[in-house]
C-alpha atoms as a PDB file:
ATOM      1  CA  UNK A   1      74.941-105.636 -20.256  1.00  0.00           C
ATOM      2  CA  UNK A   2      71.672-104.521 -18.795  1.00  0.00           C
ATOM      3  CA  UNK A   3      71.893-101.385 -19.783  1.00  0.00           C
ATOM      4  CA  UNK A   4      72.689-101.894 -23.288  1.00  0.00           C
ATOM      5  CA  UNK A   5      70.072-104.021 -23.418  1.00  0.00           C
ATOM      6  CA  UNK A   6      67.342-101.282 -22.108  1.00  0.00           C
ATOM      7  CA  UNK A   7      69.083 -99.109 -25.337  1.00  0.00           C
ATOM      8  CA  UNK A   8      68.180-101.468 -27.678  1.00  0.00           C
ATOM      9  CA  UNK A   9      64.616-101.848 -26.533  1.00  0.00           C
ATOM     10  CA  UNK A  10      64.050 -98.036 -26.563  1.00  0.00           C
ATOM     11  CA  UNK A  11      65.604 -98.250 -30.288  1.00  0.00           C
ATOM     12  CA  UNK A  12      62.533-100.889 -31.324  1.00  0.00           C
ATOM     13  CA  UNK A  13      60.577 -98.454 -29.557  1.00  0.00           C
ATOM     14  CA  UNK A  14      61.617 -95.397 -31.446  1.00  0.00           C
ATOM     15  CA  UNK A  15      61.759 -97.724 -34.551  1.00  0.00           C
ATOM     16  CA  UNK A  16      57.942 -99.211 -33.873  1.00  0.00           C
ATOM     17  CA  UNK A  17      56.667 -95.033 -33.645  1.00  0.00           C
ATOM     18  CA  UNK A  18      58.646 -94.101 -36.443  1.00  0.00           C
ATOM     19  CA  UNK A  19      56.710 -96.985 -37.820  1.00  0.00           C
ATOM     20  CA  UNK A  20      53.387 -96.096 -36.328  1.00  0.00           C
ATOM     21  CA  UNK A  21      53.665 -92.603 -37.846  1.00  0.00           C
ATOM     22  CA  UNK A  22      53.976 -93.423 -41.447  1.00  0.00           C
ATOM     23  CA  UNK A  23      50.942 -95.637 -40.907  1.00  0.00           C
ATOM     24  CA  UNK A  24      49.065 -92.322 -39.647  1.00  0.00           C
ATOM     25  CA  UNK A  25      50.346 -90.345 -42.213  1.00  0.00           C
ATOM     26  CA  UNK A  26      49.713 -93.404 -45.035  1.00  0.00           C
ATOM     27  CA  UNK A  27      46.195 -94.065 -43.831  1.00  0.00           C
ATOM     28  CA  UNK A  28      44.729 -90.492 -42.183  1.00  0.00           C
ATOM     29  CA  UNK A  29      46.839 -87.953 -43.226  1.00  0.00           C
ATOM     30  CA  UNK A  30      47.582 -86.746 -40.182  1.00  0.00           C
ATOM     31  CA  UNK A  31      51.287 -87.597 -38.070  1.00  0.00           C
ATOM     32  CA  UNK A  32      51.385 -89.062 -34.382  1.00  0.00           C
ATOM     33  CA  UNK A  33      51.681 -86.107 -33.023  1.00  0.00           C
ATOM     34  CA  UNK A  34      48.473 -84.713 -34.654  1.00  0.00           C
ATOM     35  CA  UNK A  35      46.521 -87.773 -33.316  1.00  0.00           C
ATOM     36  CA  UNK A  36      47.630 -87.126 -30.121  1.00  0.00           C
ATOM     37  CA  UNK A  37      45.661 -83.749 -30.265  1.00  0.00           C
ATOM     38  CA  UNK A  38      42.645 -85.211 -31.936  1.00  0.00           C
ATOM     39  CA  UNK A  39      42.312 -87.719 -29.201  1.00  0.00           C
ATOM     40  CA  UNK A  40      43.292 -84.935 -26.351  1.00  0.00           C
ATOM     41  CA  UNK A  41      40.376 -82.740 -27.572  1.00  0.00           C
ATOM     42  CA  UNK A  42      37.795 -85.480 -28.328  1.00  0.00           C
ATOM     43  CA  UNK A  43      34.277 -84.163 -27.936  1.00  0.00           C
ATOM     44  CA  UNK A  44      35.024 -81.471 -25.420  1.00  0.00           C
ATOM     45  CA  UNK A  45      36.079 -77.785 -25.932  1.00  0.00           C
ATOM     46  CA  UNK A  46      39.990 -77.760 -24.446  1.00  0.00           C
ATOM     47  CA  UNK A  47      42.433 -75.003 -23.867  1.00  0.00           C
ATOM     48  CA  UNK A  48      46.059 -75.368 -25.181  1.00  0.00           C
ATOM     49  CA  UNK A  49      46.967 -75.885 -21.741  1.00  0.00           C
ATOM     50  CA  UNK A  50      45.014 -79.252 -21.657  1.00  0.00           C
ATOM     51  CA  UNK A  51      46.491 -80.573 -25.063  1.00  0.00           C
ATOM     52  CA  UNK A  52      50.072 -79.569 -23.723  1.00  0.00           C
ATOM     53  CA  UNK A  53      49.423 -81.407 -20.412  1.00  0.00           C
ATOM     54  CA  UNK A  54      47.333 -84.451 -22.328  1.00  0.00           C
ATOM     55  CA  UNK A  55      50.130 -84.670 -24.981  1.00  0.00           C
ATOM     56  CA  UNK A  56      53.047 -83.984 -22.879  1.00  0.00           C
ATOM     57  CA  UNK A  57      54.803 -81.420 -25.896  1.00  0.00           C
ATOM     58  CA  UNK A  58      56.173 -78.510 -25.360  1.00  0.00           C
ATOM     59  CA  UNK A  59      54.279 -74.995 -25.421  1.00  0.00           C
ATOM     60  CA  UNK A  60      56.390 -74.226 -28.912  1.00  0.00           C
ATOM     61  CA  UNK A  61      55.739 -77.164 -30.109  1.00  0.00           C
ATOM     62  CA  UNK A  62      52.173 -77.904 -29.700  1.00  0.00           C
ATOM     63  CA  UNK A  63      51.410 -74.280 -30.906  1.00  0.00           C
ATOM     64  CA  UNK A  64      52.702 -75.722 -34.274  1.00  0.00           C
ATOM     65  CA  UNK A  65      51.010 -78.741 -33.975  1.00  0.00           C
ATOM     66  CA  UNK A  66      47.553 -77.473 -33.189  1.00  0.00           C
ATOM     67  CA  UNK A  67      48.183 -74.996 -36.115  1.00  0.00           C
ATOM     68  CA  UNK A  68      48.928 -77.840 -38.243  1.00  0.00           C
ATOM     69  CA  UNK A  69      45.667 -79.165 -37.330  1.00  0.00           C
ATOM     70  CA  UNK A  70      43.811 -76.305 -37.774  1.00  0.00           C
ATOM     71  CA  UNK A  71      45.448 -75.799 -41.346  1.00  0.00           C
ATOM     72  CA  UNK A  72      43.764 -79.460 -42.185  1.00  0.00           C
ATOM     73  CA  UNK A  73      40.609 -78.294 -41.531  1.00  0.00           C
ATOM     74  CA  UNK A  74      40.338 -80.785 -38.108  1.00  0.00           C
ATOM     75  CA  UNK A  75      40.491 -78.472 -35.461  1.00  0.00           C
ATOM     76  CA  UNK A  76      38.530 -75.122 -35.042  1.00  0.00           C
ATOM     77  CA  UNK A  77      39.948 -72.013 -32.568  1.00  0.00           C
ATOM     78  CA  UNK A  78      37.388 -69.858 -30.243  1.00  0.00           C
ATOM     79  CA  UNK A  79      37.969 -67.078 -28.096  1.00  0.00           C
ATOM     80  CA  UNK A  80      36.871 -66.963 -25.032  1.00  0.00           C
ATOM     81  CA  UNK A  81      33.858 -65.668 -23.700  1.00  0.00           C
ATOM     82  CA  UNK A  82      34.602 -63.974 -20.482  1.00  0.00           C
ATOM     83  CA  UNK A  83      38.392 -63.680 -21.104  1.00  0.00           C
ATOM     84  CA  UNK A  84      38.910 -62.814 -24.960  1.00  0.00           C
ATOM     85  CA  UNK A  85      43.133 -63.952 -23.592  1.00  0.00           C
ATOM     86  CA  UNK A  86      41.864 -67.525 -23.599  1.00  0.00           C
ATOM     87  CA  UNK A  87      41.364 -70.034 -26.591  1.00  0.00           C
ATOM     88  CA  UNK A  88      39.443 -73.025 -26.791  1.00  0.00           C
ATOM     89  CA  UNK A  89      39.649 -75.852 -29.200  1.00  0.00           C
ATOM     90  CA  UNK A  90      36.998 -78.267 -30.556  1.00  0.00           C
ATOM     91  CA  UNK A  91      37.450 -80.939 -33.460  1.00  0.00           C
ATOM     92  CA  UNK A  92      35.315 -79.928 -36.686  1.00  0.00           C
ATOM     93  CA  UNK A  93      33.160 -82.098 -38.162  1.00  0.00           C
ATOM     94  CA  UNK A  94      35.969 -83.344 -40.479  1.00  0.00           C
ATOM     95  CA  UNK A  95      38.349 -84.084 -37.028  1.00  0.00           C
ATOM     96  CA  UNK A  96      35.336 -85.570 -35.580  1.00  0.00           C
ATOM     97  CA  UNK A  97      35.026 -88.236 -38.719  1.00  0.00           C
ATOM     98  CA  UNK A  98      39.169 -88.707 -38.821  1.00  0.00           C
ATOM     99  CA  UNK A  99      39.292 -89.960 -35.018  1.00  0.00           C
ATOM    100  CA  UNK A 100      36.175 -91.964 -34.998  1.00  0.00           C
ATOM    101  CA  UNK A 101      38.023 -93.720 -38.148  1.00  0.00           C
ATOM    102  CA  UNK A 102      41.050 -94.227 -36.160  1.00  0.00           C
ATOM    103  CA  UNK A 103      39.488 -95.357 -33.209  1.00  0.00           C
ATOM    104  CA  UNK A 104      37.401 -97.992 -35.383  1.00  0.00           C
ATOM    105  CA  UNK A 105      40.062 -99.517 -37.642  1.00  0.00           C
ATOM    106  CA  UNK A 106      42.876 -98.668 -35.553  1.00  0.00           C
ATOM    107  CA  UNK A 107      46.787 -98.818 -36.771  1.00  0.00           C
ATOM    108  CA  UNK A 108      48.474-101.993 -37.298  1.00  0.00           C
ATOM    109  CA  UNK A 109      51.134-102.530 -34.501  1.00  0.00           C
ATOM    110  CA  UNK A 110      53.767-104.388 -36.274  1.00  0.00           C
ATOM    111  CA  UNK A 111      54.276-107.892 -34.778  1.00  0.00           C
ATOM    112  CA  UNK A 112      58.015-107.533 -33.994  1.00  0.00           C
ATOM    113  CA  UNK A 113      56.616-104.303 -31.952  1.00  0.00           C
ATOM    114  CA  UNK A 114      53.749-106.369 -30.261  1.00  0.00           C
ATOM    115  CA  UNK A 115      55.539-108.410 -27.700  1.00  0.00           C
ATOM    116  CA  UNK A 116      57.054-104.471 -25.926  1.00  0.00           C
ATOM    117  CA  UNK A 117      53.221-103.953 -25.246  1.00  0.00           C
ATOM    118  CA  UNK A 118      52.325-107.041 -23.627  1.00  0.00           C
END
């Protein structure tokens, strides 16, 4: 019983991000995933390597989403200065104004979803 139990709790998980996303998408225009880079690059200058490791994706997959970001105008790609093999990543001015709006008014956890956080 225990561990259907622990199924159906990961299902109002999955549920609650599936959730979480549409809020992104509804409210920023930009999907979880996307966040997650915004808020791994902040207001420092990151390598791929540190938004893989911050966001936990995969190489393949967060080469997509950081050229997802990029497309939207929230993300901006440098080479490297000593090693022109190396790219860094800062948020433009535009990614700079979409994650200090999340940050401020946040996304709505749905109150079915609250009491998995506590």
């Amino acid at each position: 019983m225990e561990k259907i139990q622990c199924i159906c709790v990961m299902r109002d998980l999955l549920k609650g991000l599936s959730e979480l996303e549409n809020r992104l998408e509804e409210t920023y225009g930009v999907s979880l995933n996307e966040a997650m880079v915004l808020c791994s690059v902040g207001a420092e200058t990151v390598t791929a390597g540190t938004i893989i490791s911050c966001t936990g994706l995969t190489s393949s997959h967060a080469s997509k989403v950081i050229r997802s970001v990029e497309d939207k105008g929230l993300l901006a790609r440098k080479l490297g200065e000593q090693d022109k093999r190396q790219m860094y990543f800062t948020l433009t001015r535009k990614g700079k104004n979409c994650l200090e709006r999340i940050k401020e008014q946040g996304v709505e956890v749905p109150e079915w979803l609250a009491p998995l956080f506590l």
